[in-house]
PDB file of N, CA and C in Angstrom:
ATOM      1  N   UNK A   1       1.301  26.547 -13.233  1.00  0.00           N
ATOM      2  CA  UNK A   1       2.655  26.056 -13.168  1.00  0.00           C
ATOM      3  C   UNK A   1       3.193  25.838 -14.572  1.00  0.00           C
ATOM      4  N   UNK A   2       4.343  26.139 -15.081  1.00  0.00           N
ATOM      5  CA  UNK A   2       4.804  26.151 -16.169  1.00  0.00           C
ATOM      6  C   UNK A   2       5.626  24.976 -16.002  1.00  0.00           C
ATOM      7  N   UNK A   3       6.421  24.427 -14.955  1.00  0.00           N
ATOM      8  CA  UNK A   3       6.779  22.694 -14.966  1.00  0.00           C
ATOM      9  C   UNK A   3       5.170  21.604 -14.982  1.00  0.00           C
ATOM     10  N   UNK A   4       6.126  20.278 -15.622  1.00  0.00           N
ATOM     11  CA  UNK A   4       4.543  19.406 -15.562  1.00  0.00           C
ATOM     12  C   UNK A   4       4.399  18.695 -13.918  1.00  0.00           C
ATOM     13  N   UNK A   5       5.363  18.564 -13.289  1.00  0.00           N
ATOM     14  CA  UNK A   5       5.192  18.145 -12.118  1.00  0.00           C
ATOM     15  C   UNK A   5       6.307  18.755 -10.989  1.00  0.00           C
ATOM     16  N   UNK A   6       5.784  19.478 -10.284  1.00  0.00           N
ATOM     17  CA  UNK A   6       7.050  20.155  -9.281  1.00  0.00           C
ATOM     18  C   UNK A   6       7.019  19.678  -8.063  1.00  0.00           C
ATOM     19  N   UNK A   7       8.274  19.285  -7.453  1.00  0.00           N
ATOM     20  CA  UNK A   7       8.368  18.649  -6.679  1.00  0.00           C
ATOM     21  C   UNK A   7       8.459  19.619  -5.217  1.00  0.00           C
ATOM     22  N   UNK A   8       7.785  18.850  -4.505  1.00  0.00           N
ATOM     23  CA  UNK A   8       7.150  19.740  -3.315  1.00  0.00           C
ATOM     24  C   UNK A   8       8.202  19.431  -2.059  1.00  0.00           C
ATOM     25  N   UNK A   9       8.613  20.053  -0.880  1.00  0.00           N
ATOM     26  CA  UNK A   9       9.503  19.852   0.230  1.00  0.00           C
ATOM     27  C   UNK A   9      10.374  19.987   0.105  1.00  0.00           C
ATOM     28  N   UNK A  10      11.831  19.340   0.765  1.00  0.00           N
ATOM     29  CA  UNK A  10      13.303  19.869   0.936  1.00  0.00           C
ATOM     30  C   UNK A  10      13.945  19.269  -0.379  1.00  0.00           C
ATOM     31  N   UNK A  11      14.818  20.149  -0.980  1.00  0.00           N
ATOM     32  CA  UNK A  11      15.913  19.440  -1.910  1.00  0.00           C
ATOM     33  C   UNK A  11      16.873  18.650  -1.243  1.00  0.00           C
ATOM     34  N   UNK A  12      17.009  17.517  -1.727  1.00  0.00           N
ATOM     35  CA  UNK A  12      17.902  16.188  -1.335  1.00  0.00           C
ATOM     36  C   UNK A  12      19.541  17.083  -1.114  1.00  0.00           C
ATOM     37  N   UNK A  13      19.830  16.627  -0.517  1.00  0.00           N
ATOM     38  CA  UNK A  13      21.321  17.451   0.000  1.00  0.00           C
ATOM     39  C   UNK A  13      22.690  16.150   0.309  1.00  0.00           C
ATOM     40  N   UNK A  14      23.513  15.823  -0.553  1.00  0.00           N
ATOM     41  CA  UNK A  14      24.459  15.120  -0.840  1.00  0.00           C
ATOM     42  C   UNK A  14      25.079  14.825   0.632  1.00  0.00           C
ATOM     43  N   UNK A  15      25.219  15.763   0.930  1.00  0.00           N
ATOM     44  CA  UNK A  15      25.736  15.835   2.265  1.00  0.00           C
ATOM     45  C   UNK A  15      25.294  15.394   3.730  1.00  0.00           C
ATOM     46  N   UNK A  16      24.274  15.512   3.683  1.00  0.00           N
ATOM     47  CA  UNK A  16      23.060  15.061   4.762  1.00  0.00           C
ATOM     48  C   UNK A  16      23.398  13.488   5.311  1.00  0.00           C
ATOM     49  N   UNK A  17      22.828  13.172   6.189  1.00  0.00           N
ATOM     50  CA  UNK A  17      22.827  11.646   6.668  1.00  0.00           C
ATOM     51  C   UNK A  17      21.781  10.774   5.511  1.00  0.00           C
ATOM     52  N   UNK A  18      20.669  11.437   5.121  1.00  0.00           N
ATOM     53  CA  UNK A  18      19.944  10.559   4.094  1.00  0.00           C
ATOM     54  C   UNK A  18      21.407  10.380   2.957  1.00  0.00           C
ATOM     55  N   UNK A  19      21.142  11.401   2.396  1.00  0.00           N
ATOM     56  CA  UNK A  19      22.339  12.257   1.135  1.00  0.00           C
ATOM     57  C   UNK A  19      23.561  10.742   0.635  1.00  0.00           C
ATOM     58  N   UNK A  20      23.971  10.462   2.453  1.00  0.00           N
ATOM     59  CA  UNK A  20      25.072   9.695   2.383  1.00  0.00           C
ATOM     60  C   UNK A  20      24.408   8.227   2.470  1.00  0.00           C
ATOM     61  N   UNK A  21      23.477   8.152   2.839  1.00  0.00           N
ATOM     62  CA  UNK A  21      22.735   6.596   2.583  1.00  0.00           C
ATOM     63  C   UNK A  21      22.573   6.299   1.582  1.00  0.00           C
ATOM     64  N   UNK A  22      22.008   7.358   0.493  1.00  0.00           N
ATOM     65  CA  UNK A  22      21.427   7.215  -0.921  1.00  0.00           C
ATOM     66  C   UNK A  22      23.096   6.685  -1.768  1.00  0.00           C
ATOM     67  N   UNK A  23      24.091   7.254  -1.594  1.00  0.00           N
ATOM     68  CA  UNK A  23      25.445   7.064  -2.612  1.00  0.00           C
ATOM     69  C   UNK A  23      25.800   5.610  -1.775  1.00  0.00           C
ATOM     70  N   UNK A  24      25.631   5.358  -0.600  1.00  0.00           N
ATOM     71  CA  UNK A  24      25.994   4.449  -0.170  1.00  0.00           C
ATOM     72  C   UNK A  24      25.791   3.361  -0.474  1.00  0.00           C
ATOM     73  N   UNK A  25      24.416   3.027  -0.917  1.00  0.00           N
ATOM     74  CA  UNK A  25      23.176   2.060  -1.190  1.00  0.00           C
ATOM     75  C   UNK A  25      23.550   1.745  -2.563  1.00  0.00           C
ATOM     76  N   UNK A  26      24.074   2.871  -3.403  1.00  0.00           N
ATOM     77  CA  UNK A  26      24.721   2.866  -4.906  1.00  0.00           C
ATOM     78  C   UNK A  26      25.377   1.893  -5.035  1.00  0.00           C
ATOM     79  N   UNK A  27      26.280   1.759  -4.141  1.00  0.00           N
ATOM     80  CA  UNK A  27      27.439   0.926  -4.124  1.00  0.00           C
ATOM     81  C   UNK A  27      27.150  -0.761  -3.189  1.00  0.00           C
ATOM     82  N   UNK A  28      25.384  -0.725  -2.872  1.00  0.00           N
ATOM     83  CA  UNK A  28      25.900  -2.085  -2.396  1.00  0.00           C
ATOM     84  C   UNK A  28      26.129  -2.639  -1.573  1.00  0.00           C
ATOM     85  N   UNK A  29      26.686  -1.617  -0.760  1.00  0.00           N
ATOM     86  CA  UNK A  29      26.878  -1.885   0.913  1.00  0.00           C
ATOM     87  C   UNK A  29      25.547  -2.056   1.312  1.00  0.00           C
ATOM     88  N   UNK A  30      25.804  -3.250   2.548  1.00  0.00           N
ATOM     89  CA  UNK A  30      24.870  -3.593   3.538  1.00  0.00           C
ATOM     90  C   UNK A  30      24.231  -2.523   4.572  1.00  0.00           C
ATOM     91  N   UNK A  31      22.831  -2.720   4.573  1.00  0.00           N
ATOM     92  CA  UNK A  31      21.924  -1.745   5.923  1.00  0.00           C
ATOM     93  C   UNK A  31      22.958  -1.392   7.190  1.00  0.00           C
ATOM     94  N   UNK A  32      22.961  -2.773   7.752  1.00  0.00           N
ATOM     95  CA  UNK A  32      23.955  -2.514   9.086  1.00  0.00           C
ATOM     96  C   UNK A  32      25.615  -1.842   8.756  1.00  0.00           C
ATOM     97  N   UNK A  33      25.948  -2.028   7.586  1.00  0.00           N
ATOM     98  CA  UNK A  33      27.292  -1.131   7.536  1.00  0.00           C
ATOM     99  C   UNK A  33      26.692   0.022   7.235  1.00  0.00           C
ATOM    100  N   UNK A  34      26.541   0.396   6.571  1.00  0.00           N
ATOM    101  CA  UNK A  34      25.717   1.791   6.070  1.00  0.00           C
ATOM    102  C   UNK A  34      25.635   2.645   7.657  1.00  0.00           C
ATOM    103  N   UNK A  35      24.362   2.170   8.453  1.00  0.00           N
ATOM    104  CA  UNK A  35      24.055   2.824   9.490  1.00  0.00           C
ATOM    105  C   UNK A  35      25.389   2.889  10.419  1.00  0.00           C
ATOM    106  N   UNK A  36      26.520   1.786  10.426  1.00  0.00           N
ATOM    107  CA  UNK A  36      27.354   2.075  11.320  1.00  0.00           C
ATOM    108  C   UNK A  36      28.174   3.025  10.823  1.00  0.00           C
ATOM    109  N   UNK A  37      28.568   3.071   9.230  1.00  0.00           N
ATOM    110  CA  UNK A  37      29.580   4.600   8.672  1.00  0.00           C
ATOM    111  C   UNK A  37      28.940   6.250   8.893  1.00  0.00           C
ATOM    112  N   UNK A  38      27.512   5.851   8.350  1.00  0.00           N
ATOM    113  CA  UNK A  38      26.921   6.742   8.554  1.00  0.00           C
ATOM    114  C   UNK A  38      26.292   7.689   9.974  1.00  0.00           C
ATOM    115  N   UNK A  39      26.666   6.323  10.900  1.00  0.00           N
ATOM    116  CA  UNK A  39      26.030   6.518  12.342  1.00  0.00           C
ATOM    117  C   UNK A  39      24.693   7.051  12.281  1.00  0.00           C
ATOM    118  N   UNK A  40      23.658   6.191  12.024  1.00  0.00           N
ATOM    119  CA  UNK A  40      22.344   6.565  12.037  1.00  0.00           C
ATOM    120  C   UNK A  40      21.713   4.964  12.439  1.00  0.00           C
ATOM    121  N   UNK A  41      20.938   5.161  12.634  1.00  0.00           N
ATOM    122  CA  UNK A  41      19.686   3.616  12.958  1.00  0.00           C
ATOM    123  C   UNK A  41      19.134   2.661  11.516  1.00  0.00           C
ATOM    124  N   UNK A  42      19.620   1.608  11.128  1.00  0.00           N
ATOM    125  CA  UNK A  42      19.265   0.868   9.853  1.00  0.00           C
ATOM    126  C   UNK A  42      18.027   1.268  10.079  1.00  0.00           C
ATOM    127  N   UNK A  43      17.053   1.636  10.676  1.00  0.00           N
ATOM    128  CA  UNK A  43      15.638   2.047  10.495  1.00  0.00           C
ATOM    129  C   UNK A  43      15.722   3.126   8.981  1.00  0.00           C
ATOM    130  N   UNK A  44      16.400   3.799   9.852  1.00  0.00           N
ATOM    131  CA  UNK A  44      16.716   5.232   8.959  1.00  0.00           C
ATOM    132  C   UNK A  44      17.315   4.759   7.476  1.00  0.00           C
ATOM    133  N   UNK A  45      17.913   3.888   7.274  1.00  0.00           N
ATOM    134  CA  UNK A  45      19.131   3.330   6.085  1.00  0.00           C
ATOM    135  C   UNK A  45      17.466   2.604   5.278  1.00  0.00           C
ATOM    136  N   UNK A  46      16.623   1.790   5.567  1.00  0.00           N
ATOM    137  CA  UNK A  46      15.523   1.192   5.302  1.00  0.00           C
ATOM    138  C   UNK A  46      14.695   2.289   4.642  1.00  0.00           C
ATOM    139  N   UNK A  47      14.251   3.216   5.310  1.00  0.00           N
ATOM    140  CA  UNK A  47      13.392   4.364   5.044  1.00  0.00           C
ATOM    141  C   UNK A  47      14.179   4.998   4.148  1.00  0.00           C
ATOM    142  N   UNK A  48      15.062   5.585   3.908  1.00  0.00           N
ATOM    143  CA  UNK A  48      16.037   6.008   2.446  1.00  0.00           C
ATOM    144  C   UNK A  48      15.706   5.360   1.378  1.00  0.00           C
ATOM    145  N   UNK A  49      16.071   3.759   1.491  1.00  0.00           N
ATOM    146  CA  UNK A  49      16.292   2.783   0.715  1.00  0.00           C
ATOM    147  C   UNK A  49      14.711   2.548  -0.037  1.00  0.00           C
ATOM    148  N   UNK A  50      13.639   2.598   0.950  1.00  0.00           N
ATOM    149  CA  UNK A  50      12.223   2.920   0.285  1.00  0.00           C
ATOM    150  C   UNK A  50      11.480   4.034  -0.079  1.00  0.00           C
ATOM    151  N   UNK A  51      12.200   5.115  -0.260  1.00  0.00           N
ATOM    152  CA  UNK A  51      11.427   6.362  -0.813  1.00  0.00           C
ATOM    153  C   UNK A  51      12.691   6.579  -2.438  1.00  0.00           C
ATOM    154  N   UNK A  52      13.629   5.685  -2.037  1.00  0.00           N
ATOM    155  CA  UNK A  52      14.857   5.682  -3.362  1.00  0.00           C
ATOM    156  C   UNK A  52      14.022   4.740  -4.522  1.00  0.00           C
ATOM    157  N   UNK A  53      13.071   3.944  -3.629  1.00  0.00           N
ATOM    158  CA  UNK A  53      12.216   3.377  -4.573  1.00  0.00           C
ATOM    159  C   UNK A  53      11.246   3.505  -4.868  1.00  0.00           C
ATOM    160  N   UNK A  54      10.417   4.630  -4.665  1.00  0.00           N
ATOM    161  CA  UNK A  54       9.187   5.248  -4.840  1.00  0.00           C
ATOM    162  C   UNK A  54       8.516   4.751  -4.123  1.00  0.00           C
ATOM    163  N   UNK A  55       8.642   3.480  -3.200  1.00  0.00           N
ATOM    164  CA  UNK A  55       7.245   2.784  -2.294  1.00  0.00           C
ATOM    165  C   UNK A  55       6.939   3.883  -0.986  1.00  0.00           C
ATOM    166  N   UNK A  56       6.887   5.116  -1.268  1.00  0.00           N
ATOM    167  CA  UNK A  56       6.907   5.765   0.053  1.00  0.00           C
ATOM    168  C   UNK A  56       5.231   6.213  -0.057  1.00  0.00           C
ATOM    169  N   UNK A  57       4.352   6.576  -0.544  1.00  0.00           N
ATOM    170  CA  UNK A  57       3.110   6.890  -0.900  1.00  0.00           C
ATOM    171  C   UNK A  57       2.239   5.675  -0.755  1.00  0.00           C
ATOM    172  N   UNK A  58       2.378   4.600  -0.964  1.00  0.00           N
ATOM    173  CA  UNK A  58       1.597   3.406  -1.239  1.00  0.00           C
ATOM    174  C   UNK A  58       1.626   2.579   0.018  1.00  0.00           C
ATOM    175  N   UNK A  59       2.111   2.979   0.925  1.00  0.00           N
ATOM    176  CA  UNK A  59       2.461   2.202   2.196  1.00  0.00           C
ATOM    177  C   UNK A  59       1.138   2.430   3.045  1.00  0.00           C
ATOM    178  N   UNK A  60       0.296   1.061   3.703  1.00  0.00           N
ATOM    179  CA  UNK A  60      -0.454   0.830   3.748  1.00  0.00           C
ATOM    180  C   UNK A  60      -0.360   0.833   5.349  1.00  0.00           C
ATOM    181  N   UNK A  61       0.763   0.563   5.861  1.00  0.00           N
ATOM    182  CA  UNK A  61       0.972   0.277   7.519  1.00  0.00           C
ATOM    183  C   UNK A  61       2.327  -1.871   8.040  1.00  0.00           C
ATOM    184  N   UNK A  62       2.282  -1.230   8.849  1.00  0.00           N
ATOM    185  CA  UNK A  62       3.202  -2.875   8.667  1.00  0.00           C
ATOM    186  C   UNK A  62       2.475  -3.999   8.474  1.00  0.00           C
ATOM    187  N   UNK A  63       2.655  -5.024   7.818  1.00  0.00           N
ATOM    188  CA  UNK A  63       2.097  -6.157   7.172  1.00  0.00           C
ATOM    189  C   UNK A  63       1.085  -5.994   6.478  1.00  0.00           C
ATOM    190  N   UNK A  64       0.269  -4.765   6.204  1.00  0.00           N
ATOM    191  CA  UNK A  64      -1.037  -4.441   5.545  1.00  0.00           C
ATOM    192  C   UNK A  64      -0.606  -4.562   4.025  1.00  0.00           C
ATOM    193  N   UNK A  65      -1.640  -5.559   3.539  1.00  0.00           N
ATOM    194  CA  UNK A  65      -1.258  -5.693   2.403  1.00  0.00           C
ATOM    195  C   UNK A  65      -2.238  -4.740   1.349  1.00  0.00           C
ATOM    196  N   UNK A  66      -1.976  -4.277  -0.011  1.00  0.00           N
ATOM    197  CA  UNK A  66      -2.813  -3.468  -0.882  1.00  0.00           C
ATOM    198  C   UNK A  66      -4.056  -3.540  -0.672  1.00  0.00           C
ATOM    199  N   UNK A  67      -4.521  -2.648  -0.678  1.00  0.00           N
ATOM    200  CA  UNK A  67      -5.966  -2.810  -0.993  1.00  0.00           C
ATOM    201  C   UNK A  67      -6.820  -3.575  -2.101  1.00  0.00           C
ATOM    202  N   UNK A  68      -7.231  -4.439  -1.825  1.00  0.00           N
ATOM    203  CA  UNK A  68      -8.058  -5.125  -3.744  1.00  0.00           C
ATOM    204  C   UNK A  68      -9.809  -4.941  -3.654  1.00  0.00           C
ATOM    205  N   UNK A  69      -9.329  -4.695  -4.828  1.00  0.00           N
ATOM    206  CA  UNK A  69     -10.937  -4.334  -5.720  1.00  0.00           C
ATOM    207  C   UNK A  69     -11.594  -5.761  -5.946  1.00  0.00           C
ATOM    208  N   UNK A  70     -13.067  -5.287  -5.803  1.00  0.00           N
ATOM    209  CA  UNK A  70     -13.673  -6.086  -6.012  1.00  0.00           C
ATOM    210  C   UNK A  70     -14.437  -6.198  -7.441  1.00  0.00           C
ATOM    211  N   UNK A  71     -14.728  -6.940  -8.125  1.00  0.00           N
ATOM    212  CA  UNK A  71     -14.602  -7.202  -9.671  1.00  0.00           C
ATOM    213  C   UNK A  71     -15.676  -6.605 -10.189  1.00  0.00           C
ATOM    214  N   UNK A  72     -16.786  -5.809  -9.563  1.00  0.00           N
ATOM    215  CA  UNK A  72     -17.595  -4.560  -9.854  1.00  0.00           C
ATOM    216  C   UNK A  72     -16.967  -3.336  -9.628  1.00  0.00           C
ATOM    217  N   UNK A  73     -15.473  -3.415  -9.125  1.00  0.00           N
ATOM    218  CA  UNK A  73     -15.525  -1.984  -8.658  1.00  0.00           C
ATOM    219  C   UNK A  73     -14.444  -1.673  -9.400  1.00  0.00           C
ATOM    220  N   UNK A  74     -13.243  -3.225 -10.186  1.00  0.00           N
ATOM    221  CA  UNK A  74     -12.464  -2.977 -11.085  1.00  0.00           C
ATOM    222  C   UNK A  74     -13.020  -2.534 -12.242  1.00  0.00           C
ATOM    223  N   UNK A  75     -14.246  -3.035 -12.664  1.00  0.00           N
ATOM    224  CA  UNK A  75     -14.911  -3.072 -14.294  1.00  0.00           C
ATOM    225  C   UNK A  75     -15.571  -1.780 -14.040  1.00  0.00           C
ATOM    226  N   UNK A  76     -15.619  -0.551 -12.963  1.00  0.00           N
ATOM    227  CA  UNK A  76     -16.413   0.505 -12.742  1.00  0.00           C
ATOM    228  C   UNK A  76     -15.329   1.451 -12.597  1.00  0.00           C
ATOM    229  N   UNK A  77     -13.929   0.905 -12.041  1.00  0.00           N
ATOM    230  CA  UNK A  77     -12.855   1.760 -12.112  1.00  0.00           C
ATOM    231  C   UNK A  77     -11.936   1.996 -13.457  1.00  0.00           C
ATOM    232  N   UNK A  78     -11.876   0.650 -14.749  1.00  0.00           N
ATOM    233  CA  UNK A  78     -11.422   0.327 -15.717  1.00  0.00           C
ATOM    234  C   UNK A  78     -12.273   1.466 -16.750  1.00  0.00           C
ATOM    235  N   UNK A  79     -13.707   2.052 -16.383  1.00  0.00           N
ATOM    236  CA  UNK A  79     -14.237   2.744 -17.232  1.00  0.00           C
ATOM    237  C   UNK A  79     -14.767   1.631 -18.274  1.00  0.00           C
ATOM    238  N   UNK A  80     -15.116   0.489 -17.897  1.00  0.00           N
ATOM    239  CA  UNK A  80     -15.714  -0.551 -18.876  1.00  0.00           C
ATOM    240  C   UNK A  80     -17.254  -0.887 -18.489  1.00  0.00           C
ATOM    241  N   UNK A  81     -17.928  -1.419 -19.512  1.00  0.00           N
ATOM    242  CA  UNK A  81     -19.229  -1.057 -18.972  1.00  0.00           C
ATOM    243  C   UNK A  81     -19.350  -2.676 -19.262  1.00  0.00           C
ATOM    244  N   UNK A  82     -20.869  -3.136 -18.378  1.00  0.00           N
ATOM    245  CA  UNK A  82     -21.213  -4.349 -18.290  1.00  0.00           C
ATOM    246  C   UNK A  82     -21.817  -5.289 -19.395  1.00  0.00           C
ATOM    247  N   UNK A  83     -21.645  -4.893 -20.248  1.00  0.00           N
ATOM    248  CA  UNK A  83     -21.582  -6.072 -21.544  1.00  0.00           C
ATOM    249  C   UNK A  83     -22.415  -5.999 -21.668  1.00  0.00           C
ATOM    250  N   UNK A  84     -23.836  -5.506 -21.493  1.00  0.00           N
ATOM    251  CA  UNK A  84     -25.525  -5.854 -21.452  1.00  0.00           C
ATOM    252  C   UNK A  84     -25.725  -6.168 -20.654  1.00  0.00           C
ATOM    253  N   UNK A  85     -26.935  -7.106 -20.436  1.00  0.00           N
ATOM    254  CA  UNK A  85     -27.559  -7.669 -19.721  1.00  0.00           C
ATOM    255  C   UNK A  85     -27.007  -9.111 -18.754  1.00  0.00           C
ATOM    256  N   UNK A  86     -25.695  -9.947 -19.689  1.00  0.00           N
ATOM    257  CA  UNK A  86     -24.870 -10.208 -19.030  1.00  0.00           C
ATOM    258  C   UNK A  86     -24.106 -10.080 -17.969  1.00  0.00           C
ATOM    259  N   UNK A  87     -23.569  -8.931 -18.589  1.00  0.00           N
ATOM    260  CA  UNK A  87     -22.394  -8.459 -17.395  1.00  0.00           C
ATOM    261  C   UNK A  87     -23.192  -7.676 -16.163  1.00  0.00           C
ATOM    262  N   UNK A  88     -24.713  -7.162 -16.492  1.00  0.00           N
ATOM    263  CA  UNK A  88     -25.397  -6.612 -15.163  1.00  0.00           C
ATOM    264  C   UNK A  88     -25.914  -7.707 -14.610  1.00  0.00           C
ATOM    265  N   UNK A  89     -26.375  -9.264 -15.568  1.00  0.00           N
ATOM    266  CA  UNK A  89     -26.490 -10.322 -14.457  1.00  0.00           C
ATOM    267  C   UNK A  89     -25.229 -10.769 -13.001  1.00  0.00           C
ATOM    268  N   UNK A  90     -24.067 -10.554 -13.907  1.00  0.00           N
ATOM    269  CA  UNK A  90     -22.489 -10.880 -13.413  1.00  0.00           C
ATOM    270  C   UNK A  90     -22.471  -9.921 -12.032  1.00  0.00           C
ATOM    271  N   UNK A  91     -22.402  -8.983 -12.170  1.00  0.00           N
ATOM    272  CA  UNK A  91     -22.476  -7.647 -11.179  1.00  0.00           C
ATOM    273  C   UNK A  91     -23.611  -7.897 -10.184  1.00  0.00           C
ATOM    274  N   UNK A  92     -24.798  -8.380 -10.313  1.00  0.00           N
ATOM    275  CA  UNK A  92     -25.445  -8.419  -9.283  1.00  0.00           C
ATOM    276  C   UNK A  92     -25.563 -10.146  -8.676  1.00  0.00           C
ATOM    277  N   UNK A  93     -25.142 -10.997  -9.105  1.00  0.00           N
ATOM    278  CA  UNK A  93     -24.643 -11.991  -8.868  1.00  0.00           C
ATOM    279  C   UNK A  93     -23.114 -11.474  -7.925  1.00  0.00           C
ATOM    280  N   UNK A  94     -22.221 -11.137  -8.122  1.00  0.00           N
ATOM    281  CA  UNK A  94     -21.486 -11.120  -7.480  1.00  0.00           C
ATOM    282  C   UNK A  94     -21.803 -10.451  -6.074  1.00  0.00           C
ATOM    283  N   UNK A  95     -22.396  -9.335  -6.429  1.00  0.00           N
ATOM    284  CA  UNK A  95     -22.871  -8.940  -4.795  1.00  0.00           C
ATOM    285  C   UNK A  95     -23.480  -9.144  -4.227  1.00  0.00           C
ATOM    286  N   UNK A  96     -24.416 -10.407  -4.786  1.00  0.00           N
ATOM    287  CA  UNK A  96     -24.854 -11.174  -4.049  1.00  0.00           C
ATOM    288  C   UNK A  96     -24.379 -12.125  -3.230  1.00  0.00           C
ATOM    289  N   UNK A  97     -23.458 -12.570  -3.893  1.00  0.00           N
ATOM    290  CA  UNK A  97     -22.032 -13.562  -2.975  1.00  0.00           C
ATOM    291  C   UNK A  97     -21.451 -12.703  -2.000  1.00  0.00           C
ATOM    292  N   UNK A  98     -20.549 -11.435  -2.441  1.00  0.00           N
ATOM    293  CA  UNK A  98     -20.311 -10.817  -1.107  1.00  0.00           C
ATOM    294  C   UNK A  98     -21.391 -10.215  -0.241  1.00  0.00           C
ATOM    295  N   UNK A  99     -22.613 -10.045  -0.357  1.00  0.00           N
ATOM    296  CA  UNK A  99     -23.115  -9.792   0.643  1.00  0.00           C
ATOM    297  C   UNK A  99     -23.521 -11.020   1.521  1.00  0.00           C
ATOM    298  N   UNK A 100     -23.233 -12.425   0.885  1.00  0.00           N
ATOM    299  CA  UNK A 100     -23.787 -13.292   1.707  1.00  0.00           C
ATOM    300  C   UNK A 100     -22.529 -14.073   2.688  1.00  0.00           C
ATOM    301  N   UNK A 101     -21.394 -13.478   1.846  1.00  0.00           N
ATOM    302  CA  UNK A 101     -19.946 -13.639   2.590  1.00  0.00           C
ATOM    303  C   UNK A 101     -20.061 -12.945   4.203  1.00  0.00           C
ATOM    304  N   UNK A 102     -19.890 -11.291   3.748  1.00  0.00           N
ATOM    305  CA  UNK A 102     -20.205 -10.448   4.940  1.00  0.00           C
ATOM    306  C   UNK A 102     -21.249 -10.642   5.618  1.00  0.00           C
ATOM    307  N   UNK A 103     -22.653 -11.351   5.843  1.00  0.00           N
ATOM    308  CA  UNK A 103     -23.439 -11.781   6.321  1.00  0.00           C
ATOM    309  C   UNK A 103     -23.056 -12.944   7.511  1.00  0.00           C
ATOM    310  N   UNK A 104     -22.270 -13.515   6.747  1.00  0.00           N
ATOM    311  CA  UNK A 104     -21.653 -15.106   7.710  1.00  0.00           C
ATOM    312  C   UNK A 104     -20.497 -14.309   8.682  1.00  0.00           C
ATOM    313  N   UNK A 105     -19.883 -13.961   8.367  1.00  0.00           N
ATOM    314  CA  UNK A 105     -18.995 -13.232   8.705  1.00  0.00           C
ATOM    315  C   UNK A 105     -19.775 -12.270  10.446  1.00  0.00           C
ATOM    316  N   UNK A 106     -20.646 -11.438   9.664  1.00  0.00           N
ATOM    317  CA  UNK A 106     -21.061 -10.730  10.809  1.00  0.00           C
ATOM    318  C   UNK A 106     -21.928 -11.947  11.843  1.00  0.00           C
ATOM    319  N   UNK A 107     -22.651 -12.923  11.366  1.00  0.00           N
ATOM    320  CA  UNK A 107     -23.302 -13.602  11.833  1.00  0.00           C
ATOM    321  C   UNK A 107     -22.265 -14.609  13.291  1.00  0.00           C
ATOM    322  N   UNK A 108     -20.895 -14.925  12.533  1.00  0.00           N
ATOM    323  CA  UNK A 108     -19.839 -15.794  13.384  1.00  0.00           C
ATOM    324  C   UNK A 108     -19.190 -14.488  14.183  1.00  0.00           C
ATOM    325  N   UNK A 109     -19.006 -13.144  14.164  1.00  0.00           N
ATOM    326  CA  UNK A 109     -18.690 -12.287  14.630  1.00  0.00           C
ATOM    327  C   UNK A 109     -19.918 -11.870  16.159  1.00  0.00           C
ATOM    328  N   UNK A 110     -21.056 -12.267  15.927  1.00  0.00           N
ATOM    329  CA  UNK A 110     -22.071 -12.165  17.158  1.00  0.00           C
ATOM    330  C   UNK A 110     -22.016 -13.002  17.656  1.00  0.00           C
ATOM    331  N   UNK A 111     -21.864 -14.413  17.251  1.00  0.00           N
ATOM    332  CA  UNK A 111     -21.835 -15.510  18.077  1.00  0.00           C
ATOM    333  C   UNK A 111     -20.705 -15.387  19.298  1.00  0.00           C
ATOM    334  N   UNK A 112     -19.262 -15.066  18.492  1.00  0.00           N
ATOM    335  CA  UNK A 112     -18.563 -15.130  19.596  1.00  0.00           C
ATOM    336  C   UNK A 112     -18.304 -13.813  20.781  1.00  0.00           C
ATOM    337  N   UNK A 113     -19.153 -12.854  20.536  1.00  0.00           N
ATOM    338  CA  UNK A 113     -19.376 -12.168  21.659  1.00  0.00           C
ATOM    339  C   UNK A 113     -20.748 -12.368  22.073  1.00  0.00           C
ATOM    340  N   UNK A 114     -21.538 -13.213  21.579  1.00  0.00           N
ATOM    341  CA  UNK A 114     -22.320 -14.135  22.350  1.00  0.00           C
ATOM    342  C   UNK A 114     -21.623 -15.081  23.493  1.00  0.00           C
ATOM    343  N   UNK A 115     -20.929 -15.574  23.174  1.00  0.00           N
ATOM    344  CA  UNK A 115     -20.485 -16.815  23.834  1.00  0.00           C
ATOM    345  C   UNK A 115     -19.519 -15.900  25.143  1.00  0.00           C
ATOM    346  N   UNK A 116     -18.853 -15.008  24.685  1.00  0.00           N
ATOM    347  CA  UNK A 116     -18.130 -13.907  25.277  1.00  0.00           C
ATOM    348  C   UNK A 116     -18.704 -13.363  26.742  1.00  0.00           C
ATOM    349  N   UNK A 117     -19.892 -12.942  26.639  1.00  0.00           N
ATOM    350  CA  UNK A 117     -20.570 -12.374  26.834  1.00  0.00           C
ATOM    351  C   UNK A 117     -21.461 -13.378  28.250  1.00  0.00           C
ATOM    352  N   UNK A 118     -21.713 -14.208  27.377  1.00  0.00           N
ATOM    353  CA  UNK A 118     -22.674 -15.431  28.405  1.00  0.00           C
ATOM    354  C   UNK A 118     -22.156 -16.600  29.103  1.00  0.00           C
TER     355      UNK A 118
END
């Protein structure tokens, strides 16, 4: 490819029902007016309004919040290494805590389909 990033799918079209959400949104106007000039569903005016903001890729599902790293997997994703012997005490100390987290966890997770159950 001789561009550094080419953009893949339909060209945005001025004219379109998105087209007219996007100039609309310019100006300010409210979701529910928008969808009523435009005659489309504020669903639709919402979904414009979040790909106008790049959050369209990162969307996780409704209420799902980001994914977070866990502080071996930031200092392994950062490309930083464990300080010595320190930071490999730190690292296996920590997974030692989450494994004893997820342990309780699975442990209160049998009980109540124990109790479920009997």
């Amino acid at each position: 490819m001789s561009e550094a990033k080419k953009k893949r799918g339909r060209q945005p079209d001025a004219s379109s029902k998105s087209g007219q959400i996007r100039e609309l949104l310019g100006t300010g106007m409210a979701v529910g007016e928008i969808a009523k000039k435009v005659g489309c569903t504020p669903a639709l005016v919402y979904n414009v309004k979040a790909r106008a903001a790049g959050g369209g890729a990162k969307k996780r599902g409704p209420g799902r919040p980001p994914k977070a790293q866990s502080s071996s997997q930031a200092k392994a994703s950062s490309g930083g290494s464990f300080d010595g012997l320190a930071g490999i005490l730190d690292a296996v100390k920590g997974a030692e805590r989450e494994r004893a987290q997820l342990r309780a966890a699975l442990e209160k997770i049998q009980a109540v389909i124990a109790d479920a159950l009997g």
